[in-house]
N, C-alpha and C. Protein backbone atom coordinates (compact mmCIF):
# COMPACT_ATOMS: atom_id res chain seq x y z
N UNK A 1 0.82 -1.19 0.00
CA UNK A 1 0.00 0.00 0.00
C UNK A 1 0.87 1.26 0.00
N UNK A 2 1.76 1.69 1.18
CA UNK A 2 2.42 2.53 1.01
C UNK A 2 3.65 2.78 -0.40
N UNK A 3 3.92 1.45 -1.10
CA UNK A 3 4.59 1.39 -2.44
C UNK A 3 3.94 2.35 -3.42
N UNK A 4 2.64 1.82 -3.43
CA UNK A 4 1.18 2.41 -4.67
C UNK A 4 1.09 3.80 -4.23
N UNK A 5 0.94 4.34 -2.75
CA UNK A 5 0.83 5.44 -2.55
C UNK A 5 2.10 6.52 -3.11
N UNK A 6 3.18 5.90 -2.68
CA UNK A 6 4.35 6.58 -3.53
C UNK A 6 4.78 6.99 -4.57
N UNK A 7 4.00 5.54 -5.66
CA UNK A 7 3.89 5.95 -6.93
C UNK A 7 3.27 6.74 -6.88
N UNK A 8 2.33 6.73 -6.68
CA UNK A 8 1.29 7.96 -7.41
C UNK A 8 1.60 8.85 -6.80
N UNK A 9 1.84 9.38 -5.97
CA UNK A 9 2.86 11.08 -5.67
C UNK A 9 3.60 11.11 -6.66
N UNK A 10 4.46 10.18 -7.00
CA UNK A 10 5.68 10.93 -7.41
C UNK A 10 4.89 11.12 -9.23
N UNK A 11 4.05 10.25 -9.89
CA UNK A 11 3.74 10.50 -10.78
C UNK A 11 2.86 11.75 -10.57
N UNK A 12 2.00 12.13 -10.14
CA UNK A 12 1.77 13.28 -10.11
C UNK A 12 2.66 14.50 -9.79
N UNK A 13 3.65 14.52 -8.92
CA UNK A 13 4.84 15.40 -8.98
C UNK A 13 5.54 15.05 -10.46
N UNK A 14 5.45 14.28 -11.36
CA UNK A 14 5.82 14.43 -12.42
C UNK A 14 5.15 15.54 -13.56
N UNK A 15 4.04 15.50 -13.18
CA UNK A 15 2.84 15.83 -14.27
C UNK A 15 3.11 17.42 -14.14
N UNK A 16 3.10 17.85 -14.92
CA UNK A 16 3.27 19.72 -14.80
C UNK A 16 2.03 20.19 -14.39
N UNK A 17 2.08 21.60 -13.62
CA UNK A 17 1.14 22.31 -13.72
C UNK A 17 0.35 23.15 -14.16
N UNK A 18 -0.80 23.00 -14.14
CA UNK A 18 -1.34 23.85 -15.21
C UNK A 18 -0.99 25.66 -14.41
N UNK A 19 -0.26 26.34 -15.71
CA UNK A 19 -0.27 27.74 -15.08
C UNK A 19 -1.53 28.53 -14.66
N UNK A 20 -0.99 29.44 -13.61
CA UNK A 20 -2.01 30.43 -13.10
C UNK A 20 -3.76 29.79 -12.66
N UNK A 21 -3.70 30.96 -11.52
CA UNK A 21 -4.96 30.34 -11.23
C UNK A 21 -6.35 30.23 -11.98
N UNK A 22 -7.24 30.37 -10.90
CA UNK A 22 -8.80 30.29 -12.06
C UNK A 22 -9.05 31.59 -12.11
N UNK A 23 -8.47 32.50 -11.50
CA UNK A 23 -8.92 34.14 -11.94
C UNK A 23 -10.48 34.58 -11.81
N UNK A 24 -10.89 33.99 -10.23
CA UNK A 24 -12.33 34.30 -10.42
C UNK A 24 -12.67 35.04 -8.83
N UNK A 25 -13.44 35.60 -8.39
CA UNK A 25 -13.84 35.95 -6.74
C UNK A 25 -14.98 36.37 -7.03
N UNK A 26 -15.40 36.65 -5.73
CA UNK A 26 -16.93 36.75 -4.91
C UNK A 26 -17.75 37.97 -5.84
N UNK A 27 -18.81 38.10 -6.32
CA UNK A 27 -19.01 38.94 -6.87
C UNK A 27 -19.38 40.10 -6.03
N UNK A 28 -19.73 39.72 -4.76
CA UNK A 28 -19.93 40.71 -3.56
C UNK A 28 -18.83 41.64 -3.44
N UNK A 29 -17.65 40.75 -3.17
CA UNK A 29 -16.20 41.48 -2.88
C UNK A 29 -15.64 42.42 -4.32
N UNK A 30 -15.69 44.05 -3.37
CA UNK A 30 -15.45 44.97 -4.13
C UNK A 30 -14.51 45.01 -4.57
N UNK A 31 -13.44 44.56 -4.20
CA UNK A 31 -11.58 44.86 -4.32
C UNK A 31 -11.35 43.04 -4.12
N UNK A 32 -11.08 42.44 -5.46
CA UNK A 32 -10.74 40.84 -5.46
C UNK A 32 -9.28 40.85 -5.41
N UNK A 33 -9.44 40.00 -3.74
CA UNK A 33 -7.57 39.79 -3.65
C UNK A 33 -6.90 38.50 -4.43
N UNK A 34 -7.75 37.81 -4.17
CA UNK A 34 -7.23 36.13 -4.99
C UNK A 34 -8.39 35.51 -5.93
N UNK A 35 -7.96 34.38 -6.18
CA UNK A 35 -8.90 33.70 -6.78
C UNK A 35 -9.50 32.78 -5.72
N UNK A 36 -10.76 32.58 -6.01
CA UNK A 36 -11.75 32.09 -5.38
C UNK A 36 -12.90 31.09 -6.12
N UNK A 37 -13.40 30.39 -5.51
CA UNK A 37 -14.62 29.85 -6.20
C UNK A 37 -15.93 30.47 -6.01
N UNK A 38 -15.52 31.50 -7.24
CA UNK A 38 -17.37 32.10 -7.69
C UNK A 38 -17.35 32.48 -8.61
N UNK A 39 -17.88 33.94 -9.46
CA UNK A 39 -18.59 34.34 -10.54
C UNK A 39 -17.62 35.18 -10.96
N UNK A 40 -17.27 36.18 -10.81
CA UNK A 40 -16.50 36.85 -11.49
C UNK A 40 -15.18 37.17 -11.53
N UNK A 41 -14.79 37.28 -13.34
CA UNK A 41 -13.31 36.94 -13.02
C UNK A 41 -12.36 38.22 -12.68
N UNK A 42 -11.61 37.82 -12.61
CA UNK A 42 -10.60 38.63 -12.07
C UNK A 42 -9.29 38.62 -13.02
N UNK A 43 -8.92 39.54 -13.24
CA UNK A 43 -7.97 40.05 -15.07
C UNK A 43 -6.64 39.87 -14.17
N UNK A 44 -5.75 38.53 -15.03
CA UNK A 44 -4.87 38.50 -14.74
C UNK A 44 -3.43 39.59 -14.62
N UNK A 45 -2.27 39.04 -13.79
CA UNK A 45 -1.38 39.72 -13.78
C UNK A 45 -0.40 39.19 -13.60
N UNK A 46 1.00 39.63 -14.25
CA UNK A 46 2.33 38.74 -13.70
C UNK A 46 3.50 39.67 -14.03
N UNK A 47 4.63 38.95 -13.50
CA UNK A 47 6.10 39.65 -13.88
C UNK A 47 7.14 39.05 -14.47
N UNK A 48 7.98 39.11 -15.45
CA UNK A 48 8.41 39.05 -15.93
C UNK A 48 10.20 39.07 -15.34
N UNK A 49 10.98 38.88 -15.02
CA UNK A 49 12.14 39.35 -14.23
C UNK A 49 13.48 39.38 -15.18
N UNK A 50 14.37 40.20 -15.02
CA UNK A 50 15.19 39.97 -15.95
C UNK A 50 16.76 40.05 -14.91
N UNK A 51 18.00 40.31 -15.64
CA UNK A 51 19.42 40.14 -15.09
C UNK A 51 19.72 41.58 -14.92
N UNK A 52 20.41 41.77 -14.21
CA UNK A 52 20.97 43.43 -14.04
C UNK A 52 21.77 43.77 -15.37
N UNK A 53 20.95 45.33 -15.50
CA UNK A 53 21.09 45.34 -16.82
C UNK A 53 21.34 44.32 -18.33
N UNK A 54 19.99 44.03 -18.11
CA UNK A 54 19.54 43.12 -19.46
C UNK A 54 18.58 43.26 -19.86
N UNK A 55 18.59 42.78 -21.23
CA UNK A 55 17.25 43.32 -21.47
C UNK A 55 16.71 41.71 -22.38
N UNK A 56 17.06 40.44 -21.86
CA UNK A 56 17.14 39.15 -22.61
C UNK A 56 16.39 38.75 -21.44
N UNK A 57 15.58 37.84 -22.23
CA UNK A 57 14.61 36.88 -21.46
C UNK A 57 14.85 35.51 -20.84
N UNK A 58 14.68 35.31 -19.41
CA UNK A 58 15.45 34.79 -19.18
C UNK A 58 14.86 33.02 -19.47
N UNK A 59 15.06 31.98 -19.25
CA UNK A 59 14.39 30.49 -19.55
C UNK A 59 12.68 30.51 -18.92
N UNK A 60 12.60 30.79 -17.65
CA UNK A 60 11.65 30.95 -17.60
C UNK A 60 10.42 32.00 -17.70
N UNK A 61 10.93 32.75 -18.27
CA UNK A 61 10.16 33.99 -19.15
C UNK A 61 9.64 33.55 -20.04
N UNK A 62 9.85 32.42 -20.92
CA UNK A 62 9.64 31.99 -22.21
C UNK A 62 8.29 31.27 -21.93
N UNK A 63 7.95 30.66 -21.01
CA UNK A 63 6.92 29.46 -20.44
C UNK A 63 5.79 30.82 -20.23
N UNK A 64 6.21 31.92 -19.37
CA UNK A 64 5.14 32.92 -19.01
C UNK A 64 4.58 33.39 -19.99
N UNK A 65 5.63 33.62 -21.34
CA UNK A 65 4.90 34.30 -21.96
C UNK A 65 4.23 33.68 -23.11
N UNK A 66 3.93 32.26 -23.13
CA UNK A 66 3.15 31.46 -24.05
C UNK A 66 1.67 31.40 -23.06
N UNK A 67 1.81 31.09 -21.73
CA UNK A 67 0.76 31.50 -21.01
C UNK A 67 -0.59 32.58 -20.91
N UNK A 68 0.22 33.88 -21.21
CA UNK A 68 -0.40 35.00 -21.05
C UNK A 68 -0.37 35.01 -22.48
N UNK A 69 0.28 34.64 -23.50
CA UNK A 69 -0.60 34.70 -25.13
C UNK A 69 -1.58 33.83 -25.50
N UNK A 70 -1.64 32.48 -24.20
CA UNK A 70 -3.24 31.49 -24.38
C UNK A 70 -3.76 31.99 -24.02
N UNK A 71 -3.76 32.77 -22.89
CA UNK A 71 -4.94 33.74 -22.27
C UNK A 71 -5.01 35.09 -22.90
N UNK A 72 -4.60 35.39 -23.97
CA UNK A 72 -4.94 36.56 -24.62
C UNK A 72 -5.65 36.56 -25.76
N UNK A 73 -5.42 35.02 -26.33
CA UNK A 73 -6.55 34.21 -27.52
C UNK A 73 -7.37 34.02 -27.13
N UNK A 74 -7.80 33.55 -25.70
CA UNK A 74 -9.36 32.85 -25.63
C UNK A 74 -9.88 34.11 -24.46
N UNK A 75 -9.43 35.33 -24.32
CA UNK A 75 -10.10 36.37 -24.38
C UNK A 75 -9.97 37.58 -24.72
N UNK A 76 -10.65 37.89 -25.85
CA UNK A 76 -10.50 38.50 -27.17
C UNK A 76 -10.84 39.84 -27.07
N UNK A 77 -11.61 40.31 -25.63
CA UNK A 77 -12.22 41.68 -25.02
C UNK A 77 -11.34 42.22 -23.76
N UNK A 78 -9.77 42.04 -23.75
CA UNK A 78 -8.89 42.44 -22.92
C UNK A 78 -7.87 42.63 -23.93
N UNK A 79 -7.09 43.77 -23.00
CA UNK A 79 -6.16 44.81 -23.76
C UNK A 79 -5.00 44.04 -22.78
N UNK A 80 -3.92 43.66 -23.14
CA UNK A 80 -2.28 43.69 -22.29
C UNK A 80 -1.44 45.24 -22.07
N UNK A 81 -1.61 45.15 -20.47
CA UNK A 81 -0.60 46.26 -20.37
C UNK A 81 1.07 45.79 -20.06
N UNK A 82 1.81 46.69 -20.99
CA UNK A 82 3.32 45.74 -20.80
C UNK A 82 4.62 46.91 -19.68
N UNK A 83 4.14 47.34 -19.03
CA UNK A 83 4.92 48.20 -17.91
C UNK A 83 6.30 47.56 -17.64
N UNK A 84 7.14 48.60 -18.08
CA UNK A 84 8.94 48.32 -18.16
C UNK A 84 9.21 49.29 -17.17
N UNK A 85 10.16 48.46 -15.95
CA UNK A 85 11.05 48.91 -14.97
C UNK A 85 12.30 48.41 -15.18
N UNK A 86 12.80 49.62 -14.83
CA UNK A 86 14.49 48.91 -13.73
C UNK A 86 14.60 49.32 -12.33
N UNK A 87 15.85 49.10 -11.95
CA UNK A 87 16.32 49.55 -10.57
C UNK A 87 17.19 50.88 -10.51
N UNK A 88 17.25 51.42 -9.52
CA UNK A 88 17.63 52.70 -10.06
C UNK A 88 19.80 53.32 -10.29
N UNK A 89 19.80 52.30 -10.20
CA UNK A 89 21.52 51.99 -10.56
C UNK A 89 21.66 52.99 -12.32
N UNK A 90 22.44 53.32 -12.31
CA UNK A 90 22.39 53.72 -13.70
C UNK A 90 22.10 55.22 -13.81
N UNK A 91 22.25 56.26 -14.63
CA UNK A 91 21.22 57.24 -14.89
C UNK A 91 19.95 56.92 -15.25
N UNK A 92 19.31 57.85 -15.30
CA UNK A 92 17.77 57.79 -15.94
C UNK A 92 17.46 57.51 -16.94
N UNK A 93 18.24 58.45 -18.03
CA UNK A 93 18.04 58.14 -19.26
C UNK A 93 18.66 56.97 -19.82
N UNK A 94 19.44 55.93 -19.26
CA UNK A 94 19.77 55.03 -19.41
C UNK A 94 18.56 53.90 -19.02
N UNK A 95 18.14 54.10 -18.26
CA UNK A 95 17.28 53.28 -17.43
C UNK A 95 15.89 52.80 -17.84
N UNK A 96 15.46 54.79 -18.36
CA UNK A 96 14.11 54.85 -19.63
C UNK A 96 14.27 53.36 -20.53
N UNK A 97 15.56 53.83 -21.26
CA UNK A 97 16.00 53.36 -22.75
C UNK A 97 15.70 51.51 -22.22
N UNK A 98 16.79 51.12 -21.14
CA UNK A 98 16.57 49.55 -20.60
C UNK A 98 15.21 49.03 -20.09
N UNK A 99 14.12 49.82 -19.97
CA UNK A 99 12.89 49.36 -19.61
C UNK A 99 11.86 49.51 -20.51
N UNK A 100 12.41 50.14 -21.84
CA UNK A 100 11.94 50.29 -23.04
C UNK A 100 12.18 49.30 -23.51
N UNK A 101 13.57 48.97 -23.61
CA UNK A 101 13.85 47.70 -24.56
C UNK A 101 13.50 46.57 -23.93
N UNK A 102 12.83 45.97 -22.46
CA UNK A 102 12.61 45.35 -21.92
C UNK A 102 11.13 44.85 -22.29
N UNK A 103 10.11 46.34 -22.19
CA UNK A 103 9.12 46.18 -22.03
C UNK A 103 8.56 45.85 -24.26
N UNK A 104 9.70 46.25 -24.66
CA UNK A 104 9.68 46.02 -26.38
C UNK A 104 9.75 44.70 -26.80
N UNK A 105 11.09 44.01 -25.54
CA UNK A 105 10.93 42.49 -25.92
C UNK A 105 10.01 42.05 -25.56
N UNK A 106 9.09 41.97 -24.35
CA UNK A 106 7.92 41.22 -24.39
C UNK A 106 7.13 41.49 -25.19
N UNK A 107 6.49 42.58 -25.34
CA UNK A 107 5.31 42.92 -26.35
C UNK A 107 5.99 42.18 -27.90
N UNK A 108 7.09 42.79 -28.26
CA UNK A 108 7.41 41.52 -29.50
C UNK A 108 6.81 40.28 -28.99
N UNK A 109 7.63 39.45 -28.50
CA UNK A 109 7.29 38.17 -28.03
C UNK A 109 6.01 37.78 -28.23
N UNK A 110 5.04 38.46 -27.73
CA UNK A 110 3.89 38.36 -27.40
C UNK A 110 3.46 38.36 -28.39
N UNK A 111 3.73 39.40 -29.15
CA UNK A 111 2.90 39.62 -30.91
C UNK A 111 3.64 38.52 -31.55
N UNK A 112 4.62 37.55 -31.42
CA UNK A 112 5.34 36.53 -32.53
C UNK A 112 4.42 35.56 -31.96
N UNK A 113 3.72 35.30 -30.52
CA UNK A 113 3.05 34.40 -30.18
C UNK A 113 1.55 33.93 -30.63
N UNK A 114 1.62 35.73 -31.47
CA UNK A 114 -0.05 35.12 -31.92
C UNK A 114 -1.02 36.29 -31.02
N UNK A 115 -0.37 37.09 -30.30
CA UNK A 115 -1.17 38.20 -29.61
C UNK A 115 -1.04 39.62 -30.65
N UNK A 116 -2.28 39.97 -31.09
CA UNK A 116 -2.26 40.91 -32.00
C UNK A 116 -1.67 42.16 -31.33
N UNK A 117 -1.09 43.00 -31.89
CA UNK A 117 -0.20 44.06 -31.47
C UNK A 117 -1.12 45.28 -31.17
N UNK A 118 -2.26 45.49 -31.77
CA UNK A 118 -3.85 46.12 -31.42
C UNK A 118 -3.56 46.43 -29.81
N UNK A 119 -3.80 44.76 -29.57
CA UNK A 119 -4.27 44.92 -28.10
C UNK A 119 -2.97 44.66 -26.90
N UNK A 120 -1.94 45.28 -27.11
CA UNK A 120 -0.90 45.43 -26.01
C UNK A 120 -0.19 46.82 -26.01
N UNK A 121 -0.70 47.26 -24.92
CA UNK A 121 -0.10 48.66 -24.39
C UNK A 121 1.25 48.56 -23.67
N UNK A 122 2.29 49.91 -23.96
CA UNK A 122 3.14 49.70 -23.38
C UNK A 122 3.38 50.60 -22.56
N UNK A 123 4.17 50.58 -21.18
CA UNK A 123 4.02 51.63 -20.83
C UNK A 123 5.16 51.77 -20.00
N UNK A 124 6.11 52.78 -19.97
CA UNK A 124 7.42 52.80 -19.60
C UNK A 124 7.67 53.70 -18.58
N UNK A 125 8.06 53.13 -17.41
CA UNK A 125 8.73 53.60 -16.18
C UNK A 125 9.78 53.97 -15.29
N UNK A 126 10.78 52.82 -16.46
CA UNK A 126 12.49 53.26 -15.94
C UNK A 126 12.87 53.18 -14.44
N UNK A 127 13.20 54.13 -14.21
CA UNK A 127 13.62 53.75 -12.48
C UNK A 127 12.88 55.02 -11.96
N UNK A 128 11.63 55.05 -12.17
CA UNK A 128 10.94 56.00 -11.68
C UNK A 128 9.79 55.25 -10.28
N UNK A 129 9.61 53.90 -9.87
CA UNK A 129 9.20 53.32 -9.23
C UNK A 129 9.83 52.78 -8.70
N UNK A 130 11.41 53.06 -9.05
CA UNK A 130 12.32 51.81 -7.96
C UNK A 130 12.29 52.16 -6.60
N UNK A 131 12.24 50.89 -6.08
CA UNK A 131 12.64 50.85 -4.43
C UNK A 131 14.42 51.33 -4.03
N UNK A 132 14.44 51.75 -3.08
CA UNK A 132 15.45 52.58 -2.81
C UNK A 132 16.91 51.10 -2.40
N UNK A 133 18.06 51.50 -2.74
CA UNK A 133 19.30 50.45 -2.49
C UNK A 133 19.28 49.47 -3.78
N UNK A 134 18.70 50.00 -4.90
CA UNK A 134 18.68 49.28 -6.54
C UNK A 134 18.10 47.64 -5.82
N UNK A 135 16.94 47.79 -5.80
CA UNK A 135 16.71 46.65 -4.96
C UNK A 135 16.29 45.04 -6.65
N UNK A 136 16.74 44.12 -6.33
CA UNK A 136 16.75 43.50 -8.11
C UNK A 136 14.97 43.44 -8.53
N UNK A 137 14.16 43.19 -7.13
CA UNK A 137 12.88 43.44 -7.61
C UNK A 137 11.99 44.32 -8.68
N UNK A 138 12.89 45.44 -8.80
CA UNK A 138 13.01 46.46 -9.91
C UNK A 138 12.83 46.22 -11.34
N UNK A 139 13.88 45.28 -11.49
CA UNK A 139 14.25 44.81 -12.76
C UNK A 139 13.21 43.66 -13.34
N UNK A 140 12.17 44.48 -14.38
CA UNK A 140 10.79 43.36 -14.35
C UNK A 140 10.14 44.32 -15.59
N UNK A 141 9.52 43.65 -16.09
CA UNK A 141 8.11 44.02 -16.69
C UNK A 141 6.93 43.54 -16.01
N UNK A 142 5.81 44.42 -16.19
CA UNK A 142 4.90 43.71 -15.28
C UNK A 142 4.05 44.08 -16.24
N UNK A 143 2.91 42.41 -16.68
CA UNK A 143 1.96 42.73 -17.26
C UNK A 143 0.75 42.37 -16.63
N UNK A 144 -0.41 43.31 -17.40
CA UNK A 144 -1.55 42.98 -16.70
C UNK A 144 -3.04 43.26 -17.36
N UNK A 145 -3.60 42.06 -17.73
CA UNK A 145 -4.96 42.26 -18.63
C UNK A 145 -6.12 43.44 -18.05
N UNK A 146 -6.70 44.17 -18.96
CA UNK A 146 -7.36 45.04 -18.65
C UNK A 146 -8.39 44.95 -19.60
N UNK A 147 -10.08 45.71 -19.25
CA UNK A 147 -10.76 46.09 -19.96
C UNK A 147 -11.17 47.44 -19.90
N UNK A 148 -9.49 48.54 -20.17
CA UNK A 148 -9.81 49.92 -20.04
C UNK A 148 -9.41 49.95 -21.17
N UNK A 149 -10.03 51.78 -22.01
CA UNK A 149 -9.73 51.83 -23.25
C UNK A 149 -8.09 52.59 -22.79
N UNK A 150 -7.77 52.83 -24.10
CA UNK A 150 -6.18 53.39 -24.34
C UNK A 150 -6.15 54.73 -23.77
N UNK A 151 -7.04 55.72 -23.54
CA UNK A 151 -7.27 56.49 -22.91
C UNK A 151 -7.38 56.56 -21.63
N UNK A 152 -8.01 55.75 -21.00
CA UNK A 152 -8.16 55.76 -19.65
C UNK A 152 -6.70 54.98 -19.00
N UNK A 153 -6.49 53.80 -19.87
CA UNK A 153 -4.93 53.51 -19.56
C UNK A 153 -3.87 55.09 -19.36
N UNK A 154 -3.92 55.74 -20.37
CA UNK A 154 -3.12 56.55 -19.92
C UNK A 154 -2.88 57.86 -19.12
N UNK A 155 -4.34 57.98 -18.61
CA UNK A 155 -4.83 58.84 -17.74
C UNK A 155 -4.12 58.03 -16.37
N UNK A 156 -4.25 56.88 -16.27
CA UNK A 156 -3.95 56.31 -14.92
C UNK A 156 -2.50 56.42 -15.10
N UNK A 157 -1.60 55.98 -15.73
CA UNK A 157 -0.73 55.88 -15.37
C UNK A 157 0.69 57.14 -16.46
N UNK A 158 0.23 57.18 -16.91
CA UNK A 158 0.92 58.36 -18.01
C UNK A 158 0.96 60.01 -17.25
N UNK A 159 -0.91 60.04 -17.43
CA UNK A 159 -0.56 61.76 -17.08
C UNK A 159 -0.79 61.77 -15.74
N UNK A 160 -1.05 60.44 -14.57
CA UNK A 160 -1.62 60.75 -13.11
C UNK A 160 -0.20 60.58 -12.36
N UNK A 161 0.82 59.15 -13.01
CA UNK A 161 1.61 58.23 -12.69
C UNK A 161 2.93 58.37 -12.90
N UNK A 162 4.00 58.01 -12.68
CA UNK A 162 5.08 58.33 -12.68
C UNK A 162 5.85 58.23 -14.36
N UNK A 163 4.80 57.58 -15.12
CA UNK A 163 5.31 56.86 -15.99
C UNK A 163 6.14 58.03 -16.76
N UNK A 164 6.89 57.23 -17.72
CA UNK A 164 7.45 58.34 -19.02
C UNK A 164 7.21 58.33 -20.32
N UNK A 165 6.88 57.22 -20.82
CA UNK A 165 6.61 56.58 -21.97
C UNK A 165 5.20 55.81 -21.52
N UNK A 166 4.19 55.74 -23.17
CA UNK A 166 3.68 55.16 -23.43
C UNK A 166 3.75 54.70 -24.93
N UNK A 167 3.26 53.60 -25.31
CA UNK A 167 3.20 53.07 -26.10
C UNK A 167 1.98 52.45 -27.07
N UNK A 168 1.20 52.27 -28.08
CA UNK A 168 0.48 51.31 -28.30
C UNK A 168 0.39 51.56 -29.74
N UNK A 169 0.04 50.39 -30.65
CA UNK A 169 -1.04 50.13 -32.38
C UNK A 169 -2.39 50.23 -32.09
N UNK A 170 -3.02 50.96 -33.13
CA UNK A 170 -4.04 51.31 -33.93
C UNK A 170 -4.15 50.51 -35.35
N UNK A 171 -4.64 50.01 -35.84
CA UNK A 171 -4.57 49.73 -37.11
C UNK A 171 -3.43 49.57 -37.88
N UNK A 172 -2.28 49.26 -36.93
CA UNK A 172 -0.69 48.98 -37.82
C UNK A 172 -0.38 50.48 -37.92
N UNK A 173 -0.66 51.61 -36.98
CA UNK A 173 -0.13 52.58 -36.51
C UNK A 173 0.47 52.79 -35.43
N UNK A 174 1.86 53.10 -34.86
CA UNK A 174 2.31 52.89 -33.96
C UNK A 174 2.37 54.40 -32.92
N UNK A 175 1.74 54.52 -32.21
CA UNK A 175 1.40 55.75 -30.98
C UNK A 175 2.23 55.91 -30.05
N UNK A 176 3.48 56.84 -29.88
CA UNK A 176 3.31 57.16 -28.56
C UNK A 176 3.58 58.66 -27.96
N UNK A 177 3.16 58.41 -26.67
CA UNK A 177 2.62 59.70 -25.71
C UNK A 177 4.07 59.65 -24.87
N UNK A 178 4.85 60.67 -24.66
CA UNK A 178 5.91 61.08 -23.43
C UNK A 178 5.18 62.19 -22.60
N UNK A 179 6.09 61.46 -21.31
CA UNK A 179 5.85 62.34 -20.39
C UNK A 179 6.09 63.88 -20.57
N UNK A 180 7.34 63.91 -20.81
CA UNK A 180 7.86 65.00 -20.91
C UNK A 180 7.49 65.87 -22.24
N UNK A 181 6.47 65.75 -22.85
CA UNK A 181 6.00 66.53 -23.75
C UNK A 181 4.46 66.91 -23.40
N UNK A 182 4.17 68.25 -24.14
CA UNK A 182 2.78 68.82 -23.65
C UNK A 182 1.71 67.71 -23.48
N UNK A 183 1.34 67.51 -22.51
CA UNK A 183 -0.13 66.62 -22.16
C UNK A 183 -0.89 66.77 -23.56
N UNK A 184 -1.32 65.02 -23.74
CA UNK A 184 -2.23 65.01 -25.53
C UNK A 184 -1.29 65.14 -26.76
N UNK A 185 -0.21 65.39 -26.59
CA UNK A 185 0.80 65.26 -27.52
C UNK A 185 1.00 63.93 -28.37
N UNK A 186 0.31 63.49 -29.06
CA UNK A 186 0.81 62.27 -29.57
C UNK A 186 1.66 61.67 -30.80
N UNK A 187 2.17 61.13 -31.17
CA UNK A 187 3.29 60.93 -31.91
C UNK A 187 2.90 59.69 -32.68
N UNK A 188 2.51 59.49 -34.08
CA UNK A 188 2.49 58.38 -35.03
C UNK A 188 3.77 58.36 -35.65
N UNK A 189 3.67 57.13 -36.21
CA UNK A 189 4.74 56.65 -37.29
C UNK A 189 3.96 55.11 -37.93
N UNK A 190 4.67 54.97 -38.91
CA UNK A 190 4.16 53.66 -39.73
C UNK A 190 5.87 53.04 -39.35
């Protein structure tokens, strides 16, 4: 008995897990902390982590981000926000540029995965959120499904938020908004 019981642990410790939770809570509960068993879901979120000063993905980045492109196919009424940090080591304008190219490789990624480029916002922070002593927690993209339009995305975090950059496509038009230029300023290119 205890033989059979063993097996089957260890074959199930073989078996992978299915990523992320069920993304659902109480429909009562105003502010959903976890997932729960009930009705409404709850829009995923995750991070991404990278090497001091890098901007390469690391092995298990690659698994996350086939994850969050199955969950961006089978729901077709959420926008990806792709928020690029570092730590604050470095100058600034160095830092912009590394959480740009950070937050550029995922959103690529994402769009080679089959996630239309439409629906992923980018939005760039640099070491404008770092924790103080370049702490490595810094060093991340953090994405997170939303059902806000591109506007209200950048009201929250553009003109309210520390951010510096934003990013996003229109119709295979590429948009973006800086901080540091007059509020509503927007910038195309093909």
């Amino acid at each position: 008995m205890k033989t059979l019981l063993a097996t089957l642990l260890l074959a199930l410790a073989a078996v992978p897990a299915v990523a992320g939770p069920d993304f659902v809570a109480s429909a009562e509960d105003p502010k959903p902390l976890a997932a729960s068993e009930s009705e409404r879901p709850i829009l995923p979120s995750d991070d991404i982590v990278f090497e001091h000063n890098s901007a390469a993905l690391i092995d298990s980045a690659q698994q996350q981000l086939v994850t969050v492109a199955r969950y961006m196919k089978s729901h077709k009424k959420v926008k990806l926000v792709v928020e690029g940090h570092t730590n604050n080591l470095g100058n600034a304008t160095y830092n912009e540029d590394l959480a740009t190219r950070r937050a550029d490789l995922v959103r690529n990624h994402l769009v080679a995965l089959g996630v239309p480029a439409d629906r992923i916002m980018m939005v760039v922070y640099g070491e404008a959120e770092a924790q103080p002593g370049a702490s490595p927690i810094d060093r991340r993209v953090v994405m997170f499904a939303t059902r806000d339009s591109t506007d209200r995305i950048l009201a929250k975090s553009l003109r309210r938020g520390q951010a510096l950059l934003a990013a996003w496509t229109r119709n295979g038009v590429l948009f973006t908004e800086h901080h540091r230029l007059p509020r509503g300023t927007r910038v195309a290119t093909r």
